[in-house]
Protein backbone atom coordinates (compact mmCIF):
# COMPACT_ATOMS: atom_id res chain seq x y z
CA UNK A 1 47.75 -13.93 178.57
CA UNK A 2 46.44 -17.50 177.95
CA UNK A 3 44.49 -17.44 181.34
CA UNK A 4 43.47 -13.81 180.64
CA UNK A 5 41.57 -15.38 177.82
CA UNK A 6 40.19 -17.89 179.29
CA UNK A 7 38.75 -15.29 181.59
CA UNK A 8 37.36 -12.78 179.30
CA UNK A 9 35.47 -15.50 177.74
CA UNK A 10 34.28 -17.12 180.76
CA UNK A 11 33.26 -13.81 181.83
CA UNK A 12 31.32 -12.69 178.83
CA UNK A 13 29.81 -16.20 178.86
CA UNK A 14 26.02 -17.01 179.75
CA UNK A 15 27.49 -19.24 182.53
CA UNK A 16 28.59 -16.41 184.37
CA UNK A 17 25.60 -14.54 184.23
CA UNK A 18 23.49 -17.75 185.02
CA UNK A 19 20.91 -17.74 188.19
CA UNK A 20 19.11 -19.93 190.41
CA UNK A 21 16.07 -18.54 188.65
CA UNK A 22 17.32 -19.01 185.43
CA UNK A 23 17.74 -22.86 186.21
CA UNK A 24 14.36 -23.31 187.20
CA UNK A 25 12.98 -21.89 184.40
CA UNK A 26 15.53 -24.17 182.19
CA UNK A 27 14.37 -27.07 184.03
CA UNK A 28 10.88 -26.33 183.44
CA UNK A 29 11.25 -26.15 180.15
CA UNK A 30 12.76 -29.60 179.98
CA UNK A 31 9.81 -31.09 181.81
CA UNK A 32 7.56 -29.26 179.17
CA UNK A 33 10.00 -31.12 176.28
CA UNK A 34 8.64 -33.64 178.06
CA UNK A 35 5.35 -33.85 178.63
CA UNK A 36 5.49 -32.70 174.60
CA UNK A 37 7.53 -35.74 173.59
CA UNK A 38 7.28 -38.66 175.56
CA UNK A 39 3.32 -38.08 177.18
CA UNK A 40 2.12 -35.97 173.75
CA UNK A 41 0.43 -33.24 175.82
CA UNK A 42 -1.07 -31.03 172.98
CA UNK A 43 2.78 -31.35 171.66
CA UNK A 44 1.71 -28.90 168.27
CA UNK A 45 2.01 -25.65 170.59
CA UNK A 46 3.40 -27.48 173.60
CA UNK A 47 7.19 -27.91 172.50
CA UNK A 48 7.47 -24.92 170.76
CA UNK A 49 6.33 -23.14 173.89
CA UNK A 50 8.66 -25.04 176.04
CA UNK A 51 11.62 -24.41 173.63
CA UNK A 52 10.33 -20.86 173.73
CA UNK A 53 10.86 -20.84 177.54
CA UNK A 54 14.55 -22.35 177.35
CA UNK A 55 15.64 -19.59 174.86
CA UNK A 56 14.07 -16.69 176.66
CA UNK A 57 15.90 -18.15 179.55
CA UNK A 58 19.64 -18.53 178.51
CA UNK A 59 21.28 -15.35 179.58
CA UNK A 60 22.69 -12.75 177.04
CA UNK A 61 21.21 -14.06 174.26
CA UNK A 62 18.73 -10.81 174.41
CA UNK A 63 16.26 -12.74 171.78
CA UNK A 64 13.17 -10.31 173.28
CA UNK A 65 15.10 -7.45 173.85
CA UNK A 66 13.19 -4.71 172.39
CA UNK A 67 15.63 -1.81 170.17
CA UNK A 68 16.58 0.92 172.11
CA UNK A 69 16.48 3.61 169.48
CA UNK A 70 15.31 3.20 165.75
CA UNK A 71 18.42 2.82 164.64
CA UNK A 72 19.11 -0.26 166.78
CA UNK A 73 18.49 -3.55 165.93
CA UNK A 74 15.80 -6.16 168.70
CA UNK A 75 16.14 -9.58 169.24
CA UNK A 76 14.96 -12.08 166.51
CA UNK A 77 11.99 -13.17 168.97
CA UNK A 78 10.93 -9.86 170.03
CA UNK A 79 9.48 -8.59 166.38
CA UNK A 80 8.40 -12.54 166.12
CA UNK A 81 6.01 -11.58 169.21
CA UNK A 82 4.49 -8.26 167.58
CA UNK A 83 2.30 -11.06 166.03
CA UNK A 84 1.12 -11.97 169.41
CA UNK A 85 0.94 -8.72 170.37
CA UNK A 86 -1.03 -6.99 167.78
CA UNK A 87 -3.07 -10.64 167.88
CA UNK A 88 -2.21 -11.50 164.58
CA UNK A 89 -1.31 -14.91 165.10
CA UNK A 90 -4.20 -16.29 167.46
CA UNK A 91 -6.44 -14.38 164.37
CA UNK A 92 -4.67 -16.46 162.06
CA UNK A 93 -4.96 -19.82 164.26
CA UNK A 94 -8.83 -19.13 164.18
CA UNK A 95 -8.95 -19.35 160.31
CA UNK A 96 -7.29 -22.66 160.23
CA UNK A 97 -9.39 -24.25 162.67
CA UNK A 98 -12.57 -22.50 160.70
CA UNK A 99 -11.01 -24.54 157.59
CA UNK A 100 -10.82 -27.39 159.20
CA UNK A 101 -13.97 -27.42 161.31
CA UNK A 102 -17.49 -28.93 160.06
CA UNK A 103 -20.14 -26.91 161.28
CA UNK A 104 -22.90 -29.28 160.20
CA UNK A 105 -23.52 -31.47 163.17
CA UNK A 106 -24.14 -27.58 165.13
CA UNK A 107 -26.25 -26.50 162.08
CA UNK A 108 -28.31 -29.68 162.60
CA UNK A 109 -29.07 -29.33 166.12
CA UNK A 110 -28.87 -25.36 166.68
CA UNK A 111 -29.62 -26.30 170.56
CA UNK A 112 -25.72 -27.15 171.13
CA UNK A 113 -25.25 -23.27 171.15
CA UNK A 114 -26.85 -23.69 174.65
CA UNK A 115 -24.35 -26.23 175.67
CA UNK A 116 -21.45 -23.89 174.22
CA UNK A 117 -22.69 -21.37 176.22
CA UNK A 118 -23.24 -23.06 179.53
CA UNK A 119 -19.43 -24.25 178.66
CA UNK A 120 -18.41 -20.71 179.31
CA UNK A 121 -19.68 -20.81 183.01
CA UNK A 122 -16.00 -21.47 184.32
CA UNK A 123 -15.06 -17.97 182.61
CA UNK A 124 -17.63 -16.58 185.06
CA UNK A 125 -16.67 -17.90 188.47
CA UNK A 126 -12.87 -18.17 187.72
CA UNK A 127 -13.42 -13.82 187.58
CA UNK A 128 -15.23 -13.57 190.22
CA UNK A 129 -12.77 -15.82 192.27
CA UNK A 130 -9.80 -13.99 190.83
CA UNK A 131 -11.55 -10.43 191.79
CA UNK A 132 -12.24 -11.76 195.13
CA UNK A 133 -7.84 -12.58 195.65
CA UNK A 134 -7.36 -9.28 194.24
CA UNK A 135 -6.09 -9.55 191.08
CA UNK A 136 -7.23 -6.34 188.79
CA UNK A 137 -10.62 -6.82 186.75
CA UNK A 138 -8.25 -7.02 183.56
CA UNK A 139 -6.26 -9.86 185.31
CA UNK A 140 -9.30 -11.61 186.54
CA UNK A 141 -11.09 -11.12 182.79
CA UNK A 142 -7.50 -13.03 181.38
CA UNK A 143 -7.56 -15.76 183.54
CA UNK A 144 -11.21 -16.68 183.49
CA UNK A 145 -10.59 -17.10 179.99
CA UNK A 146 -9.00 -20.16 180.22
CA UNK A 147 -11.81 -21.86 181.52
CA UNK A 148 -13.07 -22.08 177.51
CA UNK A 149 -10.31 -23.90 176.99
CA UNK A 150 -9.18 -22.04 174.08
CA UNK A 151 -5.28 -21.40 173.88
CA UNK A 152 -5.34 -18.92 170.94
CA UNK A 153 -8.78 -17.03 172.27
CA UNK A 154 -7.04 -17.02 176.34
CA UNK A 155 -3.75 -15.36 174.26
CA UNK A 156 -5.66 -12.87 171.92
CA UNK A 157 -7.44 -11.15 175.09
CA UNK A 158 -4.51 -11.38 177.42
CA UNK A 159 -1.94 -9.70 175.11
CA UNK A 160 -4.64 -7.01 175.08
CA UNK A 161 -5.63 -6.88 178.77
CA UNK A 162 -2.88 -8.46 180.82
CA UNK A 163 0.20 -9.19 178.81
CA UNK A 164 2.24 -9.12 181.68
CA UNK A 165 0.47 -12.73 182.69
CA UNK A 166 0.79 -14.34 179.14
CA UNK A 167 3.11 -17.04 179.92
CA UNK A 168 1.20 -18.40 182.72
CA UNK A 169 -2.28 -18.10 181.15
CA UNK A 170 -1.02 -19.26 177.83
CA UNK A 171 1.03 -22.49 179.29
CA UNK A 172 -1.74 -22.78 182.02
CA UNK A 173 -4.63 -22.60 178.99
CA UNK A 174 -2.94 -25.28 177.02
CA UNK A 175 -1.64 -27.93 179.37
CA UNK A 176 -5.17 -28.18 180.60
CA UNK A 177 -6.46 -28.74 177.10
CA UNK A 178 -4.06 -31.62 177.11
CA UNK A 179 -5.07 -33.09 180.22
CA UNK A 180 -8.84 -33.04 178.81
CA UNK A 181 -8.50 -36.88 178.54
CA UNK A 182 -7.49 -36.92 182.68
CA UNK A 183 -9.68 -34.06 183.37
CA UNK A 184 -13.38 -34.41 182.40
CA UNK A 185 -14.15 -37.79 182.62
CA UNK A 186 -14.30 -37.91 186.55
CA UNK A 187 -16.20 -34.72 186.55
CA UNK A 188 -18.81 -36.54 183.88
CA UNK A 189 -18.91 -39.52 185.90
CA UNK A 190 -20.00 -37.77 188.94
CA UNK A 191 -22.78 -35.35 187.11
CA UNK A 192 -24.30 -37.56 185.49
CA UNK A 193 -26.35 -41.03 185.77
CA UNK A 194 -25.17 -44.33 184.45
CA UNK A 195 -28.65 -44.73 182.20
CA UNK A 196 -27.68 -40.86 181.24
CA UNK A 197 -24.36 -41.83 180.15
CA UNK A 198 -26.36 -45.06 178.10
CA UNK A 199 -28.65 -42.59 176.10
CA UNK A 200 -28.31 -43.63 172.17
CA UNK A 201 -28.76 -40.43 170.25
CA UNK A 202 -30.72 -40.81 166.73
CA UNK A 203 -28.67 -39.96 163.49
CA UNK A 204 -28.30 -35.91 163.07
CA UNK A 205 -29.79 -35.11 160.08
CA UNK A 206 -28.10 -34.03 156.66
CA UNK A 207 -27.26 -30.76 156.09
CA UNK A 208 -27.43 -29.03 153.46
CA UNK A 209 -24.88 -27.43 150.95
CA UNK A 210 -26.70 -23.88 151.62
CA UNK A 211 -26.93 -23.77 155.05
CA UNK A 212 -23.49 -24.60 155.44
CA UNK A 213 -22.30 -21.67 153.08
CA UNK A 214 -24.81 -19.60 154.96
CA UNK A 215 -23.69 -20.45 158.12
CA UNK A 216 -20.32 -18.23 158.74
CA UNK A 217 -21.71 -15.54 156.60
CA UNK A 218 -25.11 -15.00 159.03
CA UNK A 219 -22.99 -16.13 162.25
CA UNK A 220 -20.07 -13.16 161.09
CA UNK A 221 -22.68 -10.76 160.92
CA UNK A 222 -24.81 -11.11 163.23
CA UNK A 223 -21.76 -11.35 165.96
CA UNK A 224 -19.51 -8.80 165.05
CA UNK A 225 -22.83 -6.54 165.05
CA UNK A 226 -23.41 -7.35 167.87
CA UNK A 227 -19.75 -7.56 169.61
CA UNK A 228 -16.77 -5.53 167.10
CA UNK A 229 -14.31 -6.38 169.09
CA UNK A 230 -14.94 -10.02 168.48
CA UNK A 231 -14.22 -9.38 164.56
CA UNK A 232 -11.07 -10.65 164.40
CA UNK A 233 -11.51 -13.92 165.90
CA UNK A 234 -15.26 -15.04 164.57
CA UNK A 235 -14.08 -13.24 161.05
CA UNK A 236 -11.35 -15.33 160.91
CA UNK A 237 -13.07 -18.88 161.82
CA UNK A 238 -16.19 -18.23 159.55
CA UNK A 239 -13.88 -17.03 156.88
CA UNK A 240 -11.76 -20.18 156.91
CA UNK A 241 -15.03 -22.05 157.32
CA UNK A 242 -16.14 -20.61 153.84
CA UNK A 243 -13.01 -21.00 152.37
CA UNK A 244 -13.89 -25.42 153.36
CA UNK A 245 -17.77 -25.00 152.31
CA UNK A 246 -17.54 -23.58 149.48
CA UNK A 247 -15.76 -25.87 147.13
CA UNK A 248 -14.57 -23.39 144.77
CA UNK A 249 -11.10 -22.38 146.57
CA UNK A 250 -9.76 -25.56 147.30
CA UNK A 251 -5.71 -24.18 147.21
CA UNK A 252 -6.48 -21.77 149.46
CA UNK A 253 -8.61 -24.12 152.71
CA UNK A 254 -5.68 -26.64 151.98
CA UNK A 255 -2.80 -23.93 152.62
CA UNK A 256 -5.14 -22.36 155.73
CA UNK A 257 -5.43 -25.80 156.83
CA UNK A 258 -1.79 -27.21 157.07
CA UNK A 259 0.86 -25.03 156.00
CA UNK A 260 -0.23 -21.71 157.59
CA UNK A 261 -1.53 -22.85 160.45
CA UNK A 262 1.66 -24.98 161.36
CA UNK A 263 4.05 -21.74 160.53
CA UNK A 264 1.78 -19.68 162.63
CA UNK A 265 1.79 -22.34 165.32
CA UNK A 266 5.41 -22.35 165.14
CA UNK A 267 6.07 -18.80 165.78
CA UNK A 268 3.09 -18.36 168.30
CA UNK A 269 4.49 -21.45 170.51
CA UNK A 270 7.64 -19.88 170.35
CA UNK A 271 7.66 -16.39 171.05
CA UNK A 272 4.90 -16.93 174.17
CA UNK A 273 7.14 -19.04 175.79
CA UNK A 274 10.04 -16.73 175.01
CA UNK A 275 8.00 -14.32 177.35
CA UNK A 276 8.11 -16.94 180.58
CA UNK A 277 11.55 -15.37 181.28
CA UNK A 278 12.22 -16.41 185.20
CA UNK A 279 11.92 -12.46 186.61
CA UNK A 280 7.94 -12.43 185.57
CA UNK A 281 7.25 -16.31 185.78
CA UNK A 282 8.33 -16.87 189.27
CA UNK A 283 6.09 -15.56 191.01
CA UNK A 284 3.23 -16.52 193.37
CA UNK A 285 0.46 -15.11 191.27
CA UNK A 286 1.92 -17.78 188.66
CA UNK A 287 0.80 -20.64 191.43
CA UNK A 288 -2.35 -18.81 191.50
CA UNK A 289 -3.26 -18.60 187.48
CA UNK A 290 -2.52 -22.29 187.18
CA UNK A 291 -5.23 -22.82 190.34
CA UNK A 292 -7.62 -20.45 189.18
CA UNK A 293 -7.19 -22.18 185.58
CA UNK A 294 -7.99 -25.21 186.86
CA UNK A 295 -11.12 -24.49 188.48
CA UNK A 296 -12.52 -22.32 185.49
CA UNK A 297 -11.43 -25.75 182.96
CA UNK A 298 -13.83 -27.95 185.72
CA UNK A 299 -16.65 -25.25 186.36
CA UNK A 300 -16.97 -25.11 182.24
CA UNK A 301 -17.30 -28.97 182.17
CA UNK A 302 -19.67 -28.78 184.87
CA UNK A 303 -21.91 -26.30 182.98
CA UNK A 304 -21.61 -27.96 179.86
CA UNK A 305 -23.12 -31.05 181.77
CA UNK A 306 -25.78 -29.47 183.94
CA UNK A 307 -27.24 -27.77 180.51
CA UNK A 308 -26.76 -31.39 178.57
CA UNK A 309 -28.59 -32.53 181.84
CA UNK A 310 -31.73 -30.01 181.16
CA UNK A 311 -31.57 -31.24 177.82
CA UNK A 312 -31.82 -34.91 178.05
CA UNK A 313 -35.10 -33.96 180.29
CA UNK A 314 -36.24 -31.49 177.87
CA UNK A 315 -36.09 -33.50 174.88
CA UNK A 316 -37.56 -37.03 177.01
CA UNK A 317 -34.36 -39.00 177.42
CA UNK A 318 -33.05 -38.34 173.74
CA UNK A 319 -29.97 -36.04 174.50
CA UNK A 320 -27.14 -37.51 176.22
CA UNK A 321 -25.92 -35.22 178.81
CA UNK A 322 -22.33 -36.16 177.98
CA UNK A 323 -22.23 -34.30 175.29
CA UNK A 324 -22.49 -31.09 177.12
CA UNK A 325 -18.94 -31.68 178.32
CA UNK A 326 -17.94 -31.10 174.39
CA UNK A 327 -18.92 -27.52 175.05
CA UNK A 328 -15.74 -26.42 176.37
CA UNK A 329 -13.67 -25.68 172.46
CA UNK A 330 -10.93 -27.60 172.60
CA UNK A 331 -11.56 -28.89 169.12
CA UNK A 332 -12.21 -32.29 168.72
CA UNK A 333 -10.69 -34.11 172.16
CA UNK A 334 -13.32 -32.96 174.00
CA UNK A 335 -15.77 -34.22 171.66
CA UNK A 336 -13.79 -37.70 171.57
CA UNK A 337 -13.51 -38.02 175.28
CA UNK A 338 -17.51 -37.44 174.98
CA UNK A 339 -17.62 -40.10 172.75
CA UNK A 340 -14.99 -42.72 174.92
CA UNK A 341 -17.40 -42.50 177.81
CA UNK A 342 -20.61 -42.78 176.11
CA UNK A 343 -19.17 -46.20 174.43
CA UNK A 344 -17.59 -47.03 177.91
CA UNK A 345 -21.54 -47.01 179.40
CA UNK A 346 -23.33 -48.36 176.00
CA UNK A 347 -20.60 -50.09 173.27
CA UNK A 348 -23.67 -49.49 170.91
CA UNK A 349 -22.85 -45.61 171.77
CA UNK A 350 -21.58 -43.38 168.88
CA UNK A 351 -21.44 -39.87 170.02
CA UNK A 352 -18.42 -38.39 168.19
CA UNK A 353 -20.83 -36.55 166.05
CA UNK A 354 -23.35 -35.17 168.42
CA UNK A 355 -20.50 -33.93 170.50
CA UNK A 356 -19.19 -32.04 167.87
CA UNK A 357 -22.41 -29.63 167.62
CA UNK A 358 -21.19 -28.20 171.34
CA UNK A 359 -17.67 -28.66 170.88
CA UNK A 360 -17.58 -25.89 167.84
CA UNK A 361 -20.10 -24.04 169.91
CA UNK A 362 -17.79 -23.80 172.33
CA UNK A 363 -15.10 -22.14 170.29
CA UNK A 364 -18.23 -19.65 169.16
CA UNK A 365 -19.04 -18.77 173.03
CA UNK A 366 -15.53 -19.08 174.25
CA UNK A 367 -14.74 -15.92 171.05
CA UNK A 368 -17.71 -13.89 172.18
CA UNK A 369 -16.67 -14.24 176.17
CA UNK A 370 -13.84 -12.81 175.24
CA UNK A 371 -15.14 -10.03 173.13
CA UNK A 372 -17.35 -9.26 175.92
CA UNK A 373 -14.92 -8.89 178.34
CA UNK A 374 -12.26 -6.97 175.87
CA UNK A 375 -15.56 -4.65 175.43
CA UNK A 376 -15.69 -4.33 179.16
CA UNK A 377 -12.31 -3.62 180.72
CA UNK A 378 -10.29 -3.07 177.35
C-alpha cells in the first residue's frame, strides 16, 4: 500500500512528466536569473521574463492553459496574457515612459526626428533579410522590429502579427537593449572620426511651458491621422507626456510613473516568458530571430550615425555624430552611452542632453514603424 503511494504520487508528479526539453528551457531561465541579478541586464522586465520562462516550463502546472469550455476554469497566467494579447500592457508601458520622458531637448532641436528615423533603418534590412530566409512577411515585419530597440513596441506588433514568435522576439528585443552598453560603442568607434567624436555641442535652448503642452497634443494628431493603427501606442506616450507637462495632475504622472508602470511590468515580464514553453522555443528559427535581431539592433545604430554624420556636415562641425546612435529608443542608455563616448574623446564633452532629442525620437519612429507595418500585413 505504502509503496503504492509512493507511486501514485511520483507518478502524478512533474518529475515524471519532465523532458530533456523541459530542462533546457529551466536552465535557460536560470542563466536569464542571471544575467538579471548578478550582470543587471535590463533586470525590470528581464527577471520577470526569465521567471516567466521557468513557470511555463514546470510540467502540469497548466498556468497558460487556455479553458476548454466556458464553464472551465484557465491557468492564472493565461488570462494574465490577454493583456499582451489584446496589447494592453505594452499600451500601458508607453504611458509611463510618456510620464516620465522630457520632450524638450527634441522640441529644441526638431532635426533629431531625422536621427530617430534613420534609427529605424535596421527595421528595414532585418525584413528584407528575414523575407529573403523565408520567414512569412508577418514574421519578417516582427522581427525587424527589434532593430528599434523597443521591447514593449517589438511585443505590441508581434502579438498582433506573429504571436507564435513572441518569446524569442520579446527576450531577443530586450537582452539587446541591455547589451546597448557592449553593443554600440564599437559600432560608433568605427563610423565615426576621433575630431567627430570631440565635437562640443552649444547649450539647447529653453523651452517653453507651451510648446511642451503642445507637443503630444499636435504629435497625437497629426500621427494617428496619419497612421490609426499607431493610436494606441503614440496616444498613450503623449498622453502620459501631458499628464508630466501639465502641472495640474500631479497624482496621476506620479502613479503612471512608478506604481503602474512597475505592476504592468510585472505582469508583462511574466506572462511573455510564460509563452517560451520548450515545444515553440526550441526551435531553429529561435537561433535565427536572435541573429536577425542582432543585425537589425547594429544596422539601426549605423543609421542613426550615418544621419548624425550628414548632420555634423550640414550644420559646419556643430552636431556630434554620436548622438545619432541615441536614435535607436531604448530610453535613456542609449543616450548615456552617447554621452560616455563623447566624454571618453573630449572630458569637456556633455552630451546627455543632446542625445536625448534622438533617443525619444526614436521611440516616436520605432511606434510609427510599427504602425506601418501592422497597416501593411495586419
Amino acid at each position: 500500500m505504502f509503496i503504492d503511494s509512493l507511486k501514485t504520487i511520483w507518478e502524478s508528479s512533474g518529475f515524471a512528466a519532465l523532458t530533456w526539453q523541459h530542462a533546457v528551457m529551466l536552465i535557460v531561465a536560470c542563466i536569464l536569473v542571471y544575467l538579471a541579478i548578478v550582470k543587471k541586464f535590463e533586470p525590470l522586465l528581464l527577471l520577470p521574463i526569465a521567471f516567466g520562462v521557468l513557470l511555463a516550463n514546470l510540467p502540469l502546472t497548466d498556468l497558460m492553459e487556455a479553458p476548454l469550455t466556458s464553464s472551465d476554469s484557465g491557468g492564472l497566467l493565461y488570462y494574465l496574457y490577454l493583456g499582451v494579447k489584446k496589447g494592453i500592457y505594452p499600451s500601458l508601458i508607453f504611458l509611463g515612459i510618456g510620464a516620465m520622458t522630457d520632450f524638450g531637448p527634441l522640441i529644441a532641436r526638431p532635426i533629431s526626428l531625422f536621427m530617430g528615423a534613420g534609427a529605424q533603418l535596421g527595421i528595414a534590412i532585418a525584413f528584407v533579410i528575414a523575407t529573403i530566409l523565408g520567414f512569412t512577411p508577418e514574421a519578417a515585419a516582427s522581427i525587424g522590429i527589434i532593430g528599434g530597440a523597443d521591447g514593449p513596441t517589438a511585443i505590441f506588433l508581434t502579438s498582433k502579427l506573429a504571436p507564435d514568435l513572441l518569446p524569442a522576439i520579446a527576450i531577443a528585443a530586450y537582452s539587446y537593449m541591455a547589451l546597448i552598453p557592449l553593443i554600440q560603442p564599437p559600432l560608433m568607434r568605427m563610423i565615426t572620426t576621433k575630431k567627430e567624436r570631440e565635437i562640443k555641442m552649444e547649450q539647447l535652448r529653453e523651452v517653453s511651458k507651451l510648446e511642451k503642452i503642445c507637443f503630444p497634443i499636435v504629435v497625437t494628431i497629426f500621427c494617428v491621422l496619419l497612421l490609426p493603427s499607431v493610436a494606441p501606442l503614440i496616444g498613450m506616450l503623449m498622453l502620459g507626456n501631458l499628464f508630466k507637462e501639465s502641472g495640474v495632475v500631479e497624482r496621476l504622472s506620479s502613479t503612471v510613473q512608478n506604481a503602474l508602470i512597475n505592476i504592468v511590468t510585472i505582469f508583462l515580464g511574466v506572462t511573455v516568458g510564460a509563452t517560451a514553453v520548450a515545444e515553440n522555443f526550441l526551435r531553429p528559427e529561435t537561433l535565427k530571430i536572435i541573429a536577425l535581431g542582432l543585425a537589425a539592433f547594429m544596422f539601426s545604430t549605423i543609421g542613426g550615425l550615418l544621419i548624425g554624420k550628414l548632420m555634423c556636415w550640414l550644420s559646419g562641425g556643430k552636431i556630434n555624430p554620436l548622438i545619432g546612435s541615441a536614435g535607436v529608443s531604448a530610453v535613456p542608455m542609449a543616450a548615456r552611452v552617447s554621452q560616455i563616448e563623447g566624454q571618453k574623446a573630449n572630458p569637456a564633452n556633455f552630451l546627455l542632453m543632446h542625445a536625448m532629442g534622438p533617443n525619444v525620437a526614436g521611440v516616436i519612429g520605432s511606434a510609427i514603424a510599427a504602425g506601418i507595418l501592422l497597416s501593411l500585413f495586419g
